[in-house]
Protein backbone atom coordinates (compact mmCIF):
# COMPACT_ATOMS: atom_id res chain seq x y z
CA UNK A 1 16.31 -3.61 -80.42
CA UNK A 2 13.74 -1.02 -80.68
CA UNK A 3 11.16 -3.23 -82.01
CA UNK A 4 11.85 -6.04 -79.40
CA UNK A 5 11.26 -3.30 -76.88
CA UNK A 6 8.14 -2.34 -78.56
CA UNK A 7 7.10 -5.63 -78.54
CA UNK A 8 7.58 -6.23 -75.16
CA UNK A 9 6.01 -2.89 -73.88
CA UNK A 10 2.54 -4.16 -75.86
CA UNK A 11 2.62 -7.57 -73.70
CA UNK A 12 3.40 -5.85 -70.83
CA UNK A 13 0.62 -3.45 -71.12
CA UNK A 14 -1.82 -6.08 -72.51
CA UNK A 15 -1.02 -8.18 -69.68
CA UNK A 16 -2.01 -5.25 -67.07
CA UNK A 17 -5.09 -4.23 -69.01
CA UNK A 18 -6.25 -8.09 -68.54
CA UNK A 19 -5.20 -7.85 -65.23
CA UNK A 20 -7.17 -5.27 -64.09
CA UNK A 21 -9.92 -6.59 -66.34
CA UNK A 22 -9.95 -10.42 -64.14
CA UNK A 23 -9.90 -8.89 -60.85
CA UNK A 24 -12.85 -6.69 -61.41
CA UNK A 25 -14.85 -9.42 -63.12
CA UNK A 26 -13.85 -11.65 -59.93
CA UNK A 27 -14.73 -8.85 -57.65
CA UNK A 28 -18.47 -9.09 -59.52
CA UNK A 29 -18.84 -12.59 -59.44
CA UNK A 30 -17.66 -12.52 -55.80
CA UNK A 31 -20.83 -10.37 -55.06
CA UNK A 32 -22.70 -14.13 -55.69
CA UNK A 33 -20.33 -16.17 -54.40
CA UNK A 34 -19.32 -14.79 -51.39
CA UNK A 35 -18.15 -17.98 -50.18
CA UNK A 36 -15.95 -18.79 -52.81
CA UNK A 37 -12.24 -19.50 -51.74
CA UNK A 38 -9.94 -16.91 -53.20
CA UNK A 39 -6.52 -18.54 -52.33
CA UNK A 40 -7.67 -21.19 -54.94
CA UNK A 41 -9.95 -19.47 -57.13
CA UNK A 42 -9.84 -16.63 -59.78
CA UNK A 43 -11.29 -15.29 -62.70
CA UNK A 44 -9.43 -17.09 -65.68
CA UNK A 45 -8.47 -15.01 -69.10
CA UNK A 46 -6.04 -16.40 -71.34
CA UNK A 47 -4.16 -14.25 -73.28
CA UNK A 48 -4.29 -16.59 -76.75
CA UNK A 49 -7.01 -14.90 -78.91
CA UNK A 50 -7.26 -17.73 -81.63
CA UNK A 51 -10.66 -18.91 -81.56
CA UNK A 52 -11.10 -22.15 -84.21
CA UNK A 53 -15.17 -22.62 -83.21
CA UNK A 54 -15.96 -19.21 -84.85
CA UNK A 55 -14.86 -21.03 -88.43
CA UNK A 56 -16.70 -24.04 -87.65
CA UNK A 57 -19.47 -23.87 -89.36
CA UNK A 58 -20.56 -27.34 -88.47
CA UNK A 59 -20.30 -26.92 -84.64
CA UNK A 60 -21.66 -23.17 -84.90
CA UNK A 61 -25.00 -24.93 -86.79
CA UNK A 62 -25.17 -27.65 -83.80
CA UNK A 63 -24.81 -25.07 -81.01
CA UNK A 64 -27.63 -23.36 -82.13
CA UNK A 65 -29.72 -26.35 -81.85
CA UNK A 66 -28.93 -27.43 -78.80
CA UNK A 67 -27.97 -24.22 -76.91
CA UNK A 68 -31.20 -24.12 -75.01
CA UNK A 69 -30.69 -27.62 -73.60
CA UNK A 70 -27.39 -27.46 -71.89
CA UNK A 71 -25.60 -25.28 -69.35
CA UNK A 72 -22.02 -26.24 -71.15
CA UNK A 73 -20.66 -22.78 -72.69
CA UNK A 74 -19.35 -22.97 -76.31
CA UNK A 75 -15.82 -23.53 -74.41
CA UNK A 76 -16.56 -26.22 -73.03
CA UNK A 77 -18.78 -27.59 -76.47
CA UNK A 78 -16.22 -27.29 -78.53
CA UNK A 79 -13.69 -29.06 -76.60
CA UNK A 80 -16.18 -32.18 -76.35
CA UNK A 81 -16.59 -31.55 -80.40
CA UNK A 82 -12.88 -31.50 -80.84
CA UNK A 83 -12.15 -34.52 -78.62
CA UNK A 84 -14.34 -37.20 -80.58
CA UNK A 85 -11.98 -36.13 -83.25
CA UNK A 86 -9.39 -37.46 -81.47
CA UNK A 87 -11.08 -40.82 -80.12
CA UNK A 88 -12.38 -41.07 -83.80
CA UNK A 89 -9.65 -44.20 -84.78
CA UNK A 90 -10.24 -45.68 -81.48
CA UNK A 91 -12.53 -48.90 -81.30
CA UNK A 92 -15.27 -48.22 -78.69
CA UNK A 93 -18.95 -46.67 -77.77
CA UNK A 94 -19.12 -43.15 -76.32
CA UNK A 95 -21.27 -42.60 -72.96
CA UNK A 96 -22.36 -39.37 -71.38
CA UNK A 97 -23.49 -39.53 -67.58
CA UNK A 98 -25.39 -37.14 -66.23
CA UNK A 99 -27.16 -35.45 -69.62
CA UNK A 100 -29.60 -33.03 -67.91
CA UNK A 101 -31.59 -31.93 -71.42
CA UNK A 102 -29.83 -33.32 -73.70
CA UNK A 103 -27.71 -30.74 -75.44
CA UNK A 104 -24.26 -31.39 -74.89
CA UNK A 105 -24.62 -35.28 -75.38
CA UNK A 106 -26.60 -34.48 -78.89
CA UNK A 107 -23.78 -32.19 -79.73
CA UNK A 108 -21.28 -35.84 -79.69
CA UNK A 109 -24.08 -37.74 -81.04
CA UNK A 110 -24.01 -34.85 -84.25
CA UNK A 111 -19.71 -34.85 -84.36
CA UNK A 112 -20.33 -38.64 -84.41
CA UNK A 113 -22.66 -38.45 -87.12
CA UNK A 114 -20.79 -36.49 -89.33
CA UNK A 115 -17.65 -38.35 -89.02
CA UNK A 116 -19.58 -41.41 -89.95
CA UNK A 117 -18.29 -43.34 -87.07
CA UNK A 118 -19.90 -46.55 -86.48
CA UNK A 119 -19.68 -45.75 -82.31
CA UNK A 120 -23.32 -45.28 -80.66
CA UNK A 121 -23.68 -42.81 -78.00
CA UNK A 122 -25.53 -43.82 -74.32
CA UNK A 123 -26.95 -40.89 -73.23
CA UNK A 124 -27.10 -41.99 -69.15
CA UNK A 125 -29.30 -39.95 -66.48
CA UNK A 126 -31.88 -40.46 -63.79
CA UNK A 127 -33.74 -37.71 -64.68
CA UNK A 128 -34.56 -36.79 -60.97
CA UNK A 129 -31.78 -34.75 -60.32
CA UNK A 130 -28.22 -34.69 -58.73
CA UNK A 131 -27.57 -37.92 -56.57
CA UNK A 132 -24.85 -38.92 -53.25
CA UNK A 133 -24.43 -35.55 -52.48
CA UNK A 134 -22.51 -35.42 -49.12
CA UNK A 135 -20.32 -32.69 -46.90
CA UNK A 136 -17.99 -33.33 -49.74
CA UNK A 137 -20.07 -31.55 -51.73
CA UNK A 138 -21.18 -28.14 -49.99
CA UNK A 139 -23.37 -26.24 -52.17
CA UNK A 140 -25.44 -28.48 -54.09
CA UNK A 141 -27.66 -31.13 -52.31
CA UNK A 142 -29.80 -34.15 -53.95
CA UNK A 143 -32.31 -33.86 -56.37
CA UNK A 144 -31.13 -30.26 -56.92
CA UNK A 145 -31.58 -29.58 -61.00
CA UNK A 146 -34.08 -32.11 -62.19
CA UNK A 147 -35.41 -29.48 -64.30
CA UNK A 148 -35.98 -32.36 -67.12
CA UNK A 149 -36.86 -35.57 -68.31
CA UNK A 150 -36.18 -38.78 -70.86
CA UNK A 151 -38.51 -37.22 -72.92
CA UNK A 152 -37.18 -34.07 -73.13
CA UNK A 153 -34.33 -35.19 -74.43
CA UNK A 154 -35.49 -37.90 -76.79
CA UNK A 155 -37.47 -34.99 -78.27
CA UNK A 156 -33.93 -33.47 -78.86
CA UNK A 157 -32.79 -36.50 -80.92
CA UNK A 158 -35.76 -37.07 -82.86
CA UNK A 159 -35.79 -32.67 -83.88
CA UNK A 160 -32.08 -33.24 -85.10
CA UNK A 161 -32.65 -36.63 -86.54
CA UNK A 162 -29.78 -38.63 -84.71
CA UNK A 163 -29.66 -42.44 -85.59
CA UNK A 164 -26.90 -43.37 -83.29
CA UNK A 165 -28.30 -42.23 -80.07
CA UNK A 166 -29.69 -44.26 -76.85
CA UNK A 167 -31.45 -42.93 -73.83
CA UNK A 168 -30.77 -44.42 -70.31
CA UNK A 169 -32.78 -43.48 -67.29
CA UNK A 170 -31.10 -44.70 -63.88
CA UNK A 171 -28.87 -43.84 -61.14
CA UNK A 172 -25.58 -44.52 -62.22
CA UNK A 173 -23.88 -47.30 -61.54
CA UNK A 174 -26.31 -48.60 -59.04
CA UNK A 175 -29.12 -49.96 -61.42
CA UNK A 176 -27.03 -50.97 -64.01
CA UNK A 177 -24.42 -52.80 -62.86
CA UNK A 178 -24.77 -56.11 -64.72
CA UNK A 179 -25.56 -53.90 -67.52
CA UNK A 180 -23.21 -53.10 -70.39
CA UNK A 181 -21.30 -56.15 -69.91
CA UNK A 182 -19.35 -56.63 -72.67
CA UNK A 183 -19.08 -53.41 -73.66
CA UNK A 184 -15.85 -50.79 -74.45
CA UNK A 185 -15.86 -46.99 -74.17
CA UNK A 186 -13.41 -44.84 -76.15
CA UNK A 187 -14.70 -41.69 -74.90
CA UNK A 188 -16.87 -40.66 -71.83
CA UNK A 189 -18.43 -37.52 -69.98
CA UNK A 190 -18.91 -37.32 -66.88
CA UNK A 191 -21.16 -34.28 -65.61
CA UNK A 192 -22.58 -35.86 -62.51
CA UNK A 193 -21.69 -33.01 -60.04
CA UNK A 194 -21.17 -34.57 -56.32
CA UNK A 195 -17.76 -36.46 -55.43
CA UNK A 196 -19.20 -39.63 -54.62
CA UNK A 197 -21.48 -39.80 -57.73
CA UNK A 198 -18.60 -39.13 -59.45
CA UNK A 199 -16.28 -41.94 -57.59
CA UNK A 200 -19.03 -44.46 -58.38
CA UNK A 201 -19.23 -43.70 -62.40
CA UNK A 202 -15.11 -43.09 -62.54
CA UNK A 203 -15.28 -46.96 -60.90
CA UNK A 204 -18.10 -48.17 -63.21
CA UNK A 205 -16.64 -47.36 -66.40
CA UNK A 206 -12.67 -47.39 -66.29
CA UNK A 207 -12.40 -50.88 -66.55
CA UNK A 208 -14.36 -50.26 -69.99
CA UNK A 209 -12.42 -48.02 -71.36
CA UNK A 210 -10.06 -48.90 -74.10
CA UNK A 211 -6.26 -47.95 -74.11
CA UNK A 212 -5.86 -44.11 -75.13
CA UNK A 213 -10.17 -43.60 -74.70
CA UNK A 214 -10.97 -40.43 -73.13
CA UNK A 215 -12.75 -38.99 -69.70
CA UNK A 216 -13.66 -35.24 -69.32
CA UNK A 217 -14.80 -34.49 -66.11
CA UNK A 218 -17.35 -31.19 -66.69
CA UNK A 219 -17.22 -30.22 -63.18
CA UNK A 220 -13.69 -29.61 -62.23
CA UNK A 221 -13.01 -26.28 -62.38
CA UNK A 222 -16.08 -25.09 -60.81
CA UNK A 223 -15.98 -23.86 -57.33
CA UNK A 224 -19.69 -25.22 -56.56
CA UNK A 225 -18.36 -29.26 -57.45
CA UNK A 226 -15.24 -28.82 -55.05
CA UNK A 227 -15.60 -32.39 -54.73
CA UNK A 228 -15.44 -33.29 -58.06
CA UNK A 229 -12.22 -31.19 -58.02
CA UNK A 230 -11.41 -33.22 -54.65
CA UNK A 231 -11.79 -36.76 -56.35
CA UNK A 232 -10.19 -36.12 -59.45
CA UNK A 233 -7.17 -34.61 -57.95
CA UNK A 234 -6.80 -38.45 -56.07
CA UNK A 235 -7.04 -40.11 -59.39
CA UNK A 236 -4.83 -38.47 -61.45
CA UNK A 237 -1.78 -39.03 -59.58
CA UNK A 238 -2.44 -42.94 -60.60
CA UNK A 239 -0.16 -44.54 -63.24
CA UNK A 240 -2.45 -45.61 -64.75
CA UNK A 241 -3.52 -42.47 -67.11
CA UNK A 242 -2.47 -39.34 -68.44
CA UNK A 243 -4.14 -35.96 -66.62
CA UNK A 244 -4.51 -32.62 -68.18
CA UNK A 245 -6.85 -29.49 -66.93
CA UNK A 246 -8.06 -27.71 -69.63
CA UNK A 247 -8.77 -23.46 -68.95
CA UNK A 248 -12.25 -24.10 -70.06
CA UNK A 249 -12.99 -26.04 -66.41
CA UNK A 250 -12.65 -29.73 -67.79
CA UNK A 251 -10.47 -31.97 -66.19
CA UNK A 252 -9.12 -34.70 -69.20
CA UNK A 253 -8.00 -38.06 -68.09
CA UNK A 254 -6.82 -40.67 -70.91
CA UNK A 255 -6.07 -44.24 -70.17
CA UNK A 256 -2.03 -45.30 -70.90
């Protein structure tokens, strides 16, 4: 009895000092985003402490070289690295839509790699920027971050020596719609960051995808892609898949 009461006084006072802990940090972050909705929105701490990525060596070498060419944090990385493990069996490509510099799709292309998968990776942008923003989407507008290029992130590929790994420039779907014909995804990011960008790529590729492939949706849990979070909350009362929101901000969508 005494122990069990011991144990529960340590939760209970672990759970306060994390309490306290998220509301400040919100209070801080609310100093830049004053307009951020706080009947829907909070500072998120879980209170798990097991953290696999620190003993993966492999993924900890990766991160490193591609850290300066995404705006993914190592949450959000090693979910992606984890969840080509789980597509791994599956028969199907992998696309990424909307790469900015590369890093996050190079950090597939490497999990790829070293599980000697015979998948290629379609690394899909325009390069110009964010497109289809609309008052869906109220804080970013189009061509907002088109801090990069195709060469940028071919330079990427070449530096960590990926063979499996192609480059498309475009807007997505729109100039490639009688493109990729005959192909089959088994996993596919979608970082694209307005709701109707996103609409149009959740549109183009479903029909590719293969039963049980994959779609993480980067910009769910992000107050600034509230439509993102708007569209995706349509879709994944279909029948059609199975939806899970993952702490780190990704929405997951598989295909029954």
């Amino acid at each position: 009895m005494k122990k069990d009461k011991l144990i529960h006084l340590k939760l209970s006072l672990a759970r306060l000092i994390i309490d306290i802990v998220r509301k400040f940090l919100f209070f801080l972050l609310y100093l830049f985003y004053s307009d951020i909705n706080t009947k829907k929105h909070s500072f998120i701490i879980t209170e798990s402490f097991y953290t696999p990525w620190k003993l993966d060596k492999k993924f900890q070498e990766t991160l490193k070289q591609i850290k300066k060419n995404t705006k993914c944090d190592f949450y959000r990385l090693y979910n992606l690295w984890q969840l080509i493990d789980e597509v791994s069996h599956l028969n199907g490509d992998i696309i990424e839509i909307g790469v900015w510099k590369g890093g996050s799709g190079c950090l597939i292309a490497k999990k790829i790699a070293l599980l000697n998968l015979k998948s290629k990776i379609f690394l899909c942008d325009s390069f110009t920027g964010i497109k289809k923003t609309s008052k869906k989407d109220p804080y970013f507008k189009d061509h907002q971050v088109s801090d990069t290029s195709k060469e940028t992130v071919i330079a990427l590929i070449k530096k960590m020596n990926l063979k499996n790994t192609k480059v498309v420039k475009g807007i997505f779907p729109d100039d490639f719609k009688n493109s990729f014909k005959n192909k089959k995804f088994a996993f596919c990011h979608l970082d694209v960051d307005s709701y109707n960008s996103t609409k149009d790529c959740y549109n183009w590729v479903w029909n590719k995808m293969v039963k049980n492939g994959v779609i993480v949706f980067d910009d769910y849990g992000y107050h600034t892609t509230e439509g993102v979070t708007n569209f995706v909350n349509k879709i994944r009362k279909n029948k059609d898949n199975f939806f899970s929101y993952n702490l780190t901000g990704q929405a997951i969508i598989i295909k029954r």
